[in-house]
N, C-alpha and C. Protein backbone atom coordinates (compact mmCIF):
# COMPACT_ATOMS: atom_id res chain seq x y z
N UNK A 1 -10.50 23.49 -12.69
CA UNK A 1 -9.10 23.09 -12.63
C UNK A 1 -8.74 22.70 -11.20
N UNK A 2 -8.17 21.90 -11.01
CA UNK A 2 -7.34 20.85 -9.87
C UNK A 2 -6.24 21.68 -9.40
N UNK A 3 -5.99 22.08 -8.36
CA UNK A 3 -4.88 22.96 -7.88
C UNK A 3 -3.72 22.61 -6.94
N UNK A 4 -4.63 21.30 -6.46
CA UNK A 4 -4.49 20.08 -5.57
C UNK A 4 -3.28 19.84 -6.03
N UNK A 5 -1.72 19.67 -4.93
CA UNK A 5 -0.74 19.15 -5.26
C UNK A 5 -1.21 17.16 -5.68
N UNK A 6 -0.33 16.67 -6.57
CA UNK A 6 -0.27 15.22 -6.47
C UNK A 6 0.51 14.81 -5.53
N UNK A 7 -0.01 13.20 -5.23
CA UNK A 7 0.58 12.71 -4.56
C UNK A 7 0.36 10.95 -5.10
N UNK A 8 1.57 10.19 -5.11
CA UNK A 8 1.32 8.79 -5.70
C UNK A 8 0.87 8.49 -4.39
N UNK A 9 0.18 7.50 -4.10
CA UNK A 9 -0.29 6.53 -3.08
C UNK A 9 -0.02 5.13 -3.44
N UNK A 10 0.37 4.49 -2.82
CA UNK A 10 0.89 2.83 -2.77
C UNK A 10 -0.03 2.37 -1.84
N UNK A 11 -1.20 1.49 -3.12
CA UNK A 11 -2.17 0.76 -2.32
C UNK A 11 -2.10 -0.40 -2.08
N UNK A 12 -2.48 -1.17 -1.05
CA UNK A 12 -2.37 -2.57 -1.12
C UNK A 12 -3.65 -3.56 -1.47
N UNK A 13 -4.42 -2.94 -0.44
CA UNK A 13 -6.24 -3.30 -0.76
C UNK A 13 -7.22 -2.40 -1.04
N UNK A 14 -8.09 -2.95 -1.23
CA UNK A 14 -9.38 -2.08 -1.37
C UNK A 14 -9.84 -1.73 -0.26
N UNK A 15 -10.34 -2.02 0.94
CA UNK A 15 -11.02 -1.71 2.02
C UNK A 15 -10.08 -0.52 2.38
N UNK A 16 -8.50 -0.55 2.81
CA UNK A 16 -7.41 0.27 3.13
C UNK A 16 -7.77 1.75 2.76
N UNK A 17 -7.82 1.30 0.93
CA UNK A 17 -7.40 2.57 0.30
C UNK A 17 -9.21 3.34 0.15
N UNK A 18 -9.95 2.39 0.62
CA UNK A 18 -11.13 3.44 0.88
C UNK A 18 -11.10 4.33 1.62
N UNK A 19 -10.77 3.98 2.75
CA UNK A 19 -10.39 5.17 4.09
C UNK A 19 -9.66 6.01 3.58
N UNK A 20 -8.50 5.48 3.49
CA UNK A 20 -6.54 6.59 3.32
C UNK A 20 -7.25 7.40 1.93
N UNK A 21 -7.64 6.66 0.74
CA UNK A 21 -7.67 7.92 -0.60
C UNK A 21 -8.50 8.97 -0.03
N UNK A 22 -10.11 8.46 0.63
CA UNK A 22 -10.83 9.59 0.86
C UNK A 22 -10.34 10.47 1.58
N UNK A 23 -9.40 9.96 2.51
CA UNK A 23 -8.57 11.42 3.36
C UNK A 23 -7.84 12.29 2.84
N UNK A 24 -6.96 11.48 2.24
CA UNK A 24 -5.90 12.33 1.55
C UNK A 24 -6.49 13.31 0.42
N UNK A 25 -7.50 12.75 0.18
CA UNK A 25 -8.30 13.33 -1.04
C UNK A 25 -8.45 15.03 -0.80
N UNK A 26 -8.86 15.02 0.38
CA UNK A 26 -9.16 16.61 0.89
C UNK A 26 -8.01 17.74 0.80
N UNK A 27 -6.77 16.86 0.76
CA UNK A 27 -5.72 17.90 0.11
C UNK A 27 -5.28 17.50 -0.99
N UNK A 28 -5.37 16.32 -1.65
CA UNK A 28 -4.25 16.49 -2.47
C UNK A 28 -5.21 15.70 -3.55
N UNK A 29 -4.64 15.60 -5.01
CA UNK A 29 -4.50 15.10 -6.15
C UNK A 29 -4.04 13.68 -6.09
N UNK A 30 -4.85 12.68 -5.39
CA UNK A 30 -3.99 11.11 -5.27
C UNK A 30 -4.32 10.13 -6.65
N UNK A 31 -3.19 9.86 -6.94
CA UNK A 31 -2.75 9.08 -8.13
C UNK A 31 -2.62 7.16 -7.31
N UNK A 32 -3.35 6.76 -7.51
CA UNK A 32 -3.18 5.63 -6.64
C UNK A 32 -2.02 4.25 -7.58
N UNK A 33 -1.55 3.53 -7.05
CA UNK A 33 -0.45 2.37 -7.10
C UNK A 33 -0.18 1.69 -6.95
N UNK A 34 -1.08 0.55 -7.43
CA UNK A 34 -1.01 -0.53 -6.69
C UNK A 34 0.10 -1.68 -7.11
N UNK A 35 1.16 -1.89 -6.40
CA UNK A 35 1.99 -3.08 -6.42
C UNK A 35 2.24 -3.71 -5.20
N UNK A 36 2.08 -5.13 -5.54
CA UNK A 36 2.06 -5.64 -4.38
C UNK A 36 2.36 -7.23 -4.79
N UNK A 37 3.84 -7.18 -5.16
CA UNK A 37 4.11 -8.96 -5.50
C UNK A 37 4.30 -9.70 -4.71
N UNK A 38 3.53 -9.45 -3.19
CA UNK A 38 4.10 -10.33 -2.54
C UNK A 38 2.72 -11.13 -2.48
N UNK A 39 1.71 -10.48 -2.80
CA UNK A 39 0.28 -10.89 -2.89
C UNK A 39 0.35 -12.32 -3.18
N UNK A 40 0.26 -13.60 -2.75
CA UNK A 40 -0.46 -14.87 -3.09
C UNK A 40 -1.10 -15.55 -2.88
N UNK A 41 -1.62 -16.57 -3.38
CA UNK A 41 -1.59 -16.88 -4.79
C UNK A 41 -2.07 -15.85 -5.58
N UNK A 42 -1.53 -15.85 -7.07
CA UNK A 42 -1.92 -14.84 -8.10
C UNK A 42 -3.41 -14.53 -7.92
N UNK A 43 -4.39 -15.40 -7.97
CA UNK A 43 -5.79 -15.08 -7.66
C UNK A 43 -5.97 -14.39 -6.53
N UNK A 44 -5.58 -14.23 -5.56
CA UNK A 44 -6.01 -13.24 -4.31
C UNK A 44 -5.25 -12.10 -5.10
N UNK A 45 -3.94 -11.69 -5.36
CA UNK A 45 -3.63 -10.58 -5.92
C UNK A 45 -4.67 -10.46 -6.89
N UNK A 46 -5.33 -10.68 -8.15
CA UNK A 46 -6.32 -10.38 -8.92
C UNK A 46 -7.25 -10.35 -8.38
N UNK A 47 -7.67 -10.63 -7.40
CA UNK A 47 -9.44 -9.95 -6.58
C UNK A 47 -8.84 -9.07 -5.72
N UNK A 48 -7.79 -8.69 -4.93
CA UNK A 48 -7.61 -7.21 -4.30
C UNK A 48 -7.20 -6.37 -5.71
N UNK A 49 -6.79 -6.62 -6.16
CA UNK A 49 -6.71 -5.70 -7.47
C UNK A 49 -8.16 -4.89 -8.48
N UNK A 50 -8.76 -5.86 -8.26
CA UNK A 50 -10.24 -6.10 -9.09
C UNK A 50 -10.94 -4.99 -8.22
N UNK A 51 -11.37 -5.48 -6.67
CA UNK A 51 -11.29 -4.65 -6.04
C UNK A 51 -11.07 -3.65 -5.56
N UNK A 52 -9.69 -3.15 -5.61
CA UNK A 52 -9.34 -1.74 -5.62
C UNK A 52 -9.68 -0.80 -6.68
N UNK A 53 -9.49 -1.20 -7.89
CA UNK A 53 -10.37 -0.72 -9.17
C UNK A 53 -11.76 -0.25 -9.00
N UNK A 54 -12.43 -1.11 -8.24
CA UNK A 54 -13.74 -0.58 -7.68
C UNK A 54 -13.72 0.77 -6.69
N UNK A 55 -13.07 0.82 -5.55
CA UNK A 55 -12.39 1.99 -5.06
C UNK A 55 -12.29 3.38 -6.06
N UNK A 56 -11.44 2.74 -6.83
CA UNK A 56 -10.46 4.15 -7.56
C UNK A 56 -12.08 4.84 -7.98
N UNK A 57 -12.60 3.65 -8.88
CA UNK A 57 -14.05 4.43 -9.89
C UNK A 57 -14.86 4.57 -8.38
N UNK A 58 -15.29 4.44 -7.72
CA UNK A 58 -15.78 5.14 -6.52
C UNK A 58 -15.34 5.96 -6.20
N UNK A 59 -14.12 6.52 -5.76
CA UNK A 59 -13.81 7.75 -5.63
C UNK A 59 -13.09 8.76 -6.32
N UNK A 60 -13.25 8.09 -7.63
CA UNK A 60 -12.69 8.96 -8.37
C UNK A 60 -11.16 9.45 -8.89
N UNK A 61 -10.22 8.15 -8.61
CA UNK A 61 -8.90 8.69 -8.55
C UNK A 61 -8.42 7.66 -9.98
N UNK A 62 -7.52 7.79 -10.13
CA UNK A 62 -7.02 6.90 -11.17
C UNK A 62 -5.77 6.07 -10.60
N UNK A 63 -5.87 5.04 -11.05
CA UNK A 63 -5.29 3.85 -10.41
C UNK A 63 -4.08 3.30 -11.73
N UNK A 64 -3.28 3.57 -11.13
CA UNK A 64 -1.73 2.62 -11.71
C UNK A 64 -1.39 1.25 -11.16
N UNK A 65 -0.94 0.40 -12.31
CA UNK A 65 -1.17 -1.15 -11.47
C UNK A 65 1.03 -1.80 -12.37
N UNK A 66 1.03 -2.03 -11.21
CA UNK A 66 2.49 -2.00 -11.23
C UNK A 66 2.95 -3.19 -11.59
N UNK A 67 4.13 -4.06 -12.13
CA UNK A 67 3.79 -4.91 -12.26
C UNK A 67 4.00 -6.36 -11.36
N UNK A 68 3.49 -7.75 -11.54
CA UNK A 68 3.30 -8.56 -10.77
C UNK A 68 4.46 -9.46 -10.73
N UNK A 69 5.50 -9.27 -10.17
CA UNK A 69 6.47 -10.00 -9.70
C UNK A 69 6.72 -10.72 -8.39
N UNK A 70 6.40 -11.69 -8.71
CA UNK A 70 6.11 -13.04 -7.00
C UNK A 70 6.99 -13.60 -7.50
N UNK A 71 8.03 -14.14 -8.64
CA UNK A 71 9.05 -14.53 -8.17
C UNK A 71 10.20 -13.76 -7.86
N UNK A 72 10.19 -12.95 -8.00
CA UNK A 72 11.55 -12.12 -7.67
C UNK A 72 11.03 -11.82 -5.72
N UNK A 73 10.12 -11.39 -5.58
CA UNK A 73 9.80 -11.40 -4.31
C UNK A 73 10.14 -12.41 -3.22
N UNK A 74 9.58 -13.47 -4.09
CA UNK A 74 10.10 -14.94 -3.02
C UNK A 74 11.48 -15.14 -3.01
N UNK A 75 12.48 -14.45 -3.92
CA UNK A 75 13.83 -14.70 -4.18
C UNK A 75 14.59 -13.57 -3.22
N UNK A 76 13.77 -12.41 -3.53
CA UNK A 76 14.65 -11.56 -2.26
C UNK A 76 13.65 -12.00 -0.75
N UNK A 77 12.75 -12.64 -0.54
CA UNK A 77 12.55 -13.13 0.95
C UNK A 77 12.95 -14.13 1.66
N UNK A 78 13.55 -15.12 0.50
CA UNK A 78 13.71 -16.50 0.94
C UNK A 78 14.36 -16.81 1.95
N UNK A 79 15.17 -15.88 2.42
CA UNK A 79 16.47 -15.93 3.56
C UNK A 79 15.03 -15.67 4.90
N UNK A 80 13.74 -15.31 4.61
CA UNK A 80 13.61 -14.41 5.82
C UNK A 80 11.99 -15.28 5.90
N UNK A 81 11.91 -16.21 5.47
CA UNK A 81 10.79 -17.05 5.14
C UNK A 81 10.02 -17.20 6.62
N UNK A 82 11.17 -17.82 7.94
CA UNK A 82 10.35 -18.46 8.89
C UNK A 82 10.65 -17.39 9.74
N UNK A 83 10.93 -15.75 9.55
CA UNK A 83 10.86 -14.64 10.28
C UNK A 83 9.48 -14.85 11.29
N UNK A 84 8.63 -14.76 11.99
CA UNK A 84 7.61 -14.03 12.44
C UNK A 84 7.26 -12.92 11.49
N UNK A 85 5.42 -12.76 11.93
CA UNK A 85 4.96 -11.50 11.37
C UNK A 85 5.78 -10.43 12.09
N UNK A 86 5.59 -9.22 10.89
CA UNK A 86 6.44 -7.91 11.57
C UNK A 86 7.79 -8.28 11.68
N UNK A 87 8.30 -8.91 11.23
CA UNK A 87 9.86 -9.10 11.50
C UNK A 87 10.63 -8.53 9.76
N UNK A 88 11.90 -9.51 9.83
CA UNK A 88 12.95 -8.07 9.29
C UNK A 88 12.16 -8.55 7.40
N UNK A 89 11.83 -10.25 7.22
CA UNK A 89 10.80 -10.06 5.49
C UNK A 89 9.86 -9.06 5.80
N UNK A 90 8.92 -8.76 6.81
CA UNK A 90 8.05 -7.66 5.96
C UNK A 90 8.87 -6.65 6.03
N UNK A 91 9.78 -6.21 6.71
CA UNK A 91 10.52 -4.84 6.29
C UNK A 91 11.22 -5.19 5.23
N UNK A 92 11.53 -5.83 4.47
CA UNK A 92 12.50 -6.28 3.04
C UNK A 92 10.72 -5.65 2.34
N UNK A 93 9.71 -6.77 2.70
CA UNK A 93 8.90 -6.48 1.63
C UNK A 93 8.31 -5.27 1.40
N UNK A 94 8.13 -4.03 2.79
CA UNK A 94 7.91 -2.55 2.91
C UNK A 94 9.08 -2.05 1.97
N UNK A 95 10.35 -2.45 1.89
CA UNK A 95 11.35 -1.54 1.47
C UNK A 95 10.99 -1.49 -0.25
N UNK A 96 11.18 -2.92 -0.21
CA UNK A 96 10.73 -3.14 -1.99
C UNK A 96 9.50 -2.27 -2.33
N UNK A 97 8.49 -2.43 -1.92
CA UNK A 97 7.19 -1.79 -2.45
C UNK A 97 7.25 -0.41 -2.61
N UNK A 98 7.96 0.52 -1.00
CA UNK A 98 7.77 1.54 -0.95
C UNK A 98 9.43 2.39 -2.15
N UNK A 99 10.01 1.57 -2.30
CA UNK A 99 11.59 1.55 -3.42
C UNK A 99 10.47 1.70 -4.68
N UNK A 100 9.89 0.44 -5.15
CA UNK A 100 9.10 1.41 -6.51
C UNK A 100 8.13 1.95 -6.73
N UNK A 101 7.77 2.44 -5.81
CA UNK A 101 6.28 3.47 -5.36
C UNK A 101 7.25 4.54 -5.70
N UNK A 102 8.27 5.00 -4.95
CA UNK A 102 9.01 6.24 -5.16
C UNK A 102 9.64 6.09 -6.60
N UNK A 103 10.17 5.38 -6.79
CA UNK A 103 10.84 5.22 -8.19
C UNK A 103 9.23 5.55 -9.22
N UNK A 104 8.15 5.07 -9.14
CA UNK A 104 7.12 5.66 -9.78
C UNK A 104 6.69 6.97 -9.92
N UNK A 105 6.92 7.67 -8.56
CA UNK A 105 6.67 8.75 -8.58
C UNK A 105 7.19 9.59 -9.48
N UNK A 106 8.76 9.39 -9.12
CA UNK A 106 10.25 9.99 -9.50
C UNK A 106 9.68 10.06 -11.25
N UNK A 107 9.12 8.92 -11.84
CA UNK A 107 9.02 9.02 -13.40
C UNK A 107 8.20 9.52 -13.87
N UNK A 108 6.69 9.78 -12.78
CA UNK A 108 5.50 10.29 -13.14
C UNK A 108 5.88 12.06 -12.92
N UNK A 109 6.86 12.08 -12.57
CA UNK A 109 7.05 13.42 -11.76
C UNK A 109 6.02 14.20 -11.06
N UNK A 110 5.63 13.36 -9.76
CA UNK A 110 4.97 13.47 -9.03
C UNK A 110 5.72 14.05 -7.60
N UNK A 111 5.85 14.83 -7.20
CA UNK A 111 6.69 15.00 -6.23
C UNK A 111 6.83 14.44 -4.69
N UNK A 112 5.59 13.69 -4.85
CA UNK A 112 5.01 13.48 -3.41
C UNK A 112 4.51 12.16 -3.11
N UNK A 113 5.22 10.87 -2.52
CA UNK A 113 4.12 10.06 -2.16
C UNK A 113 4.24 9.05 -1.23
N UNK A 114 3.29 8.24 -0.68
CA UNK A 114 3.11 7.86 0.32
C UNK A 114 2.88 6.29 0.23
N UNK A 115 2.29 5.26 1.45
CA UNK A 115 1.51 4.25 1.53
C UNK A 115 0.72 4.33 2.48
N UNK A 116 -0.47 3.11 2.15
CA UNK A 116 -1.78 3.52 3.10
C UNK A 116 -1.14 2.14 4.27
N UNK A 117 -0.40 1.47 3.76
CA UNK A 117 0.41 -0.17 4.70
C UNK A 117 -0.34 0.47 6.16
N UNK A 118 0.20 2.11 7.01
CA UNK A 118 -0.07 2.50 8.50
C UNK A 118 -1.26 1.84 8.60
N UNK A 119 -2.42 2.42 8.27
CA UNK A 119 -3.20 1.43 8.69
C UNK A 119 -3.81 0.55 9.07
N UNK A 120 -2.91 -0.33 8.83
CA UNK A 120 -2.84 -2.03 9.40
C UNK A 120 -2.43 -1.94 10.79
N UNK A 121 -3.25 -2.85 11.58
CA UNK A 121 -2.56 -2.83 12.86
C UNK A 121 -1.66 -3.95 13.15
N UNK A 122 -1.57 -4.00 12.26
CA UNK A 122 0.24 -5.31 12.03
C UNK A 122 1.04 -4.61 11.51
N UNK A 123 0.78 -3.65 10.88
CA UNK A 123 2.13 -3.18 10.44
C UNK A 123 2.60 -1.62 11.06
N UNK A 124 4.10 -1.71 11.50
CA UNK A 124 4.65 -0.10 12.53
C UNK A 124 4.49 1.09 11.36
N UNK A 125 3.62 2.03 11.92
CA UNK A 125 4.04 3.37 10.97
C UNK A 125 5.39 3.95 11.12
N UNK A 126 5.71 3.76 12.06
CA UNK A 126 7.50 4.23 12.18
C UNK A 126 8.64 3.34 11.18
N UNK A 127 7.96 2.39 11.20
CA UNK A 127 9.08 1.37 10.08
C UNK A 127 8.67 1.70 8.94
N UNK A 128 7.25 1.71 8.40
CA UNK A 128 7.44 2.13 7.73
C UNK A 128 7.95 3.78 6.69
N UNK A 129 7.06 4.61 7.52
CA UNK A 129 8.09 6.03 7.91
C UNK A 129 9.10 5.89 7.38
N UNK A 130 9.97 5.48 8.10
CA UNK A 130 11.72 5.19 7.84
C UNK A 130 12.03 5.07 6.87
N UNK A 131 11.41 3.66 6.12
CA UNK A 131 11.78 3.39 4.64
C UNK A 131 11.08 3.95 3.97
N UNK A 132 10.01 5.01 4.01
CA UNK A 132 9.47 5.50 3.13
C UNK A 132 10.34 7.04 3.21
N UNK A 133 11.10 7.73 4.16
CA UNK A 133 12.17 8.69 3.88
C UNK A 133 12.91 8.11 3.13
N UNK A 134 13.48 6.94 3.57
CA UNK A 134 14.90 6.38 2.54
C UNK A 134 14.63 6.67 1.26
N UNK A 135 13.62 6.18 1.04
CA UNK A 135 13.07 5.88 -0.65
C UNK A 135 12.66 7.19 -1.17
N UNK A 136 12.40 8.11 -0.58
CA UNK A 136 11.99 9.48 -1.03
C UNK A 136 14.07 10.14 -1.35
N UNK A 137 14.70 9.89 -0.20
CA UNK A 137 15.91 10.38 -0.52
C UNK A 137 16.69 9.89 -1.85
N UNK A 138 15.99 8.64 -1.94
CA UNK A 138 16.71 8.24 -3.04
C UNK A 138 16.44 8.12 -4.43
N UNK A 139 15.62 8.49 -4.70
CA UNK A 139 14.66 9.02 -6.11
C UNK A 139 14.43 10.50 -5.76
N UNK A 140 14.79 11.59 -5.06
CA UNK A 140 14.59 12.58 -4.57
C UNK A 140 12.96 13.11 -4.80
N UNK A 141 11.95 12.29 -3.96
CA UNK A 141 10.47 12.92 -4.06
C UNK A 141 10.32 13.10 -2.40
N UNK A 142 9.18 13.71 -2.46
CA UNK A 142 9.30 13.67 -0.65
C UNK A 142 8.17 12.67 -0.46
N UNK A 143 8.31 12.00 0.56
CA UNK A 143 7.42 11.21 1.25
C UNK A 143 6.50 11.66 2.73
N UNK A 144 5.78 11.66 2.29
CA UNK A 144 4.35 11.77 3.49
C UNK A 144 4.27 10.62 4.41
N UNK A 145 4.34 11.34 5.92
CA UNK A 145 4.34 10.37 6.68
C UNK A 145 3.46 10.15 7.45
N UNK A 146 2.74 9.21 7.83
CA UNK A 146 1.35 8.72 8.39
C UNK A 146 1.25 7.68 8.99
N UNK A 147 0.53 7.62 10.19
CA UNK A 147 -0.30 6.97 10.56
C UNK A 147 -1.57 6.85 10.54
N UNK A 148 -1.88 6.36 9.49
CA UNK A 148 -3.32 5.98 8.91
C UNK A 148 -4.60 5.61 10.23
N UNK A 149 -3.04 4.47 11.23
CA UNK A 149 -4.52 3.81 12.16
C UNK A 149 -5.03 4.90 13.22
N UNK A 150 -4.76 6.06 13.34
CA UNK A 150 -4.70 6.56 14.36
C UNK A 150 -6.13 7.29 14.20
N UNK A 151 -6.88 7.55 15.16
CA UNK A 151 -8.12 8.51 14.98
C UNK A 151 -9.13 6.96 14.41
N UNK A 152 -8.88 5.98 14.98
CA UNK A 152 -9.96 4.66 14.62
C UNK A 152 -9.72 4.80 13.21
N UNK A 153 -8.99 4.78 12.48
CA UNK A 153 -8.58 4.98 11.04
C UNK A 153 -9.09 3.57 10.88
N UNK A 154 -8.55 2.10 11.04
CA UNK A 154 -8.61 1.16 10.75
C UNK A 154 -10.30 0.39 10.90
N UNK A 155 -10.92 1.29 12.34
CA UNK A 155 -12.18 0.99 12.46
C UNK A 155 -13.26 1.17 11.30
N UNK A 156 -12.34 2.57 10.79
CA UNK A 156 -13.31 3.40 9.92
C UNK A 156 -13.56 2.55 8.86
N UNK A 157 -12.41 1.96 8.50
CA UNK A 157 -11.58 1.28 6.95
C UNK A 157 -12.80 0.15 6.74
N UNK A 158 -12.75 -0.53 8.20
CA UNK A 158 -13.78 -1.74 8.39
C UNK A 158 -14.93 -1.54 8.03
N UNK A 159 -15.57 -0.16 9.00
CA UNK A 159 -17.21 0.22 8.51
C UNK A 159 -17.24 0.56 7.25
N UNK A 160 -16.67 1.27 6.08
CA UNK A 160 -16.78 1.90 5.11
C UNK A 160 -16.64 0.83 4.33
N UNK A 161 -15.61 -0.33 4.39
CA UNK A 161 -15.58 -1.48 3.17
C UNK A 161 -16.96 -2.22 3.28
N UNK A 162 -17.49 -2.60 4.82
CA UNK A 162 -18.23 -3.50 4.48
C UNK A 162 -19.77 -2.50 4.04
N UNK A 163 -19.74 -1.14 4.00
CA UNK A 163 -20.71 -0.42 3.01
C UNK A 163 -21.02 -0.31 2.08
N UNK A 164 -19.82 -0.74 1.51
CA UNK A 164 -19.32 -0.76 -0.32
C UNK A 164 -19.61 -2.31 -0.36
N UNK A 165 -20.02 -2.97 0.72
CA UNK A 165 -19.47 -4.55 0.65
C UNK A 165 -18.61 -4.92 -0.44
N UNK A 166 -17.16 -4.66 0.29
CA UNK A 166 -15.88 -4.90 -0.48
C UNK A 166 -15.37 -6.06 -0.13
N UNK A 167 -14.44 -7.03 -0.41
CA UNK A 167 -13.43 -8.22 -0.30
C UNK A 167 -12.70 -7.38 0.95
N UNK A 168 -12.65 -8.60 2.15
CA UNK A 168 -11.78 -7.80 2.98
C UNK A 168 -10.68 -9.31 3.44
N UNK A 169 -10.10 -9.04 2.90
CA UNK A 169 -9.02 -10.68 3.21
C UNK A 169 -8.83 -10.31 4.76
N UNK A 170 -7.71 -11.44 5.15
CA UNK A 170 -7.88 -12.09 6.36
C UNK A 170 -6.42 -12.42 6.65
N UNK A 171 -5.09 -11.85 5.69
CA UNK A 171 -3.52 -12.34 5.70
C UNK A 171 -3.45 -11.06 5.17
N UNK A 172 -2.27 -10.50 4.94
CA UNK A 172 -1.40 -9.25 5.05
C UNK A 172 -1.63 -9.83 3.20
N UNK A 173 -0.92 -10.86 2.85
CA UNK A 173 -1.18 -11.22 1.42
C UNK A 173 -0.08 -12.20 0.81
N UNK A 174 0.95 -12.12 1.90
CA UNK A 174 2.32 -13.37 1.55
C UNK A 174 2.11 -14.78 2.01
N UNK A 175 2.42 -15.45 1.28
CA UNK A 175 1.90 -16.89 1.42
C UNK A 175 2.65 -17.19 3.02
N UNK A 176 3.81 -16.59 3.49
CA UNK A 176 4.42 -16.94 4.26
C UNK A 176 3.10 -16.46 5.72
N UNK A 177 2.47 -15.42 5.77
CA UNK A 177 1.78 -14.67 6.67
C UNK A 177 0.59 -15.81 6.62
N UNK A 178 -0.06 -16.66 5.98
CA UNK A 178 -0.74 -17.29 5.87
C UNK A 178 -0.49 -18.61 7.33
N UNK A 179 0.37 -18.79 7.40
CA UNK A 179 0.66 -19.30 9.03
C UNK A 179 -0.32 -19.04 9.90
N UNK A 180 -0.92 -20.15 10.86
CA UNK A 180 -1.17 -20.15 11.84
C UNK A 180 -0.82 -19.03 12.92
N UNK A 181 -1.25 -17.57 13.18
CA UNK A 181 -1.07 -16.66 14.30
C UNK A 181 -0.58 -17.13 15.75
């Protein structure tokens, strides 16, 4: 028997959630989650998806797949299209993701959950942090707060995917991030 509190996890990729599940794994019961409509084109969302599936049955977790809404995404970003990376669309698109990650939890009655996003070294663990309290206050679950990249987290993410030789994209996953750096 599993004694291990749960915890939902909001995955984005496969390489990511190799690192973050196996960690979290050591305490807790991770229920993994993947939504991510900002993913495009639909085919890159269906090979990080495909992908992460490979993950879950590698380590053993079970994987929830949320559903795929890219137009409603492009409808709440459209105002924020020619933002820069890290600007206030990916915090719209952190808020949304990590809004029904908690709202998932809230139904799974899971009390606890998180995203592996820290990891990225494009994206702030403090921003996201933030909106991942909001979203815990507001479905009342608690949210786990992390910085994934810290301790070569992201180095690790790198060596361990290309062990599994996993898909490791090359854009965050919004057609808008697809821009010239």
């Amino acid at each position: 028997m599993n004694d291990k509190a749960k915890i939902l996890a909001h995955l984005c990729c496969a390489p990511d959630a190799l690192y973050v599940v196996g960690l979290l794994q050591a305490d807790y019961e991770v229920v993994g989650y993947f939504y991510n409509p900002n993913i495009h084109p639909e085919s890159e969302y269906l090979l990080r998806l495909e992908e992460t599936r490979k993950v879950a049955q590698h380590l053993g977790f079970q994987l929830l797949k949320g559903p795929y809404e890219a137009d409603y995404w492009f409808k709440l970003t459209e105002k924020f299209k020619s933002e820069p990376e890290r600007g206030r669309r990916c915090h719209i698109c952190y808020a949304w993701r990590l809004d029904k990650t908690a709202e998932k939890a809230r139904q799974l009655n899971i009390p606890l959950f998180t995203t592996i996003m820290s990891i990225s070294p494009w994206k702030s663990a403090a921003v996201l942090n933030k909106i991942g309290r909001m979203a815990g206050e507001k479905y009342k679950v608690e949210y786990l707060e992390a910085d994934f990249k810290k301790k070569d987290g992201f180095k690790k993410s790198v060596l361990l995917s290309r062990q599994l030789g996993l898909y490791r994209q090359d854009y965050c996953g919004c057609l808008y991030s697809l821009r010239p750096r």
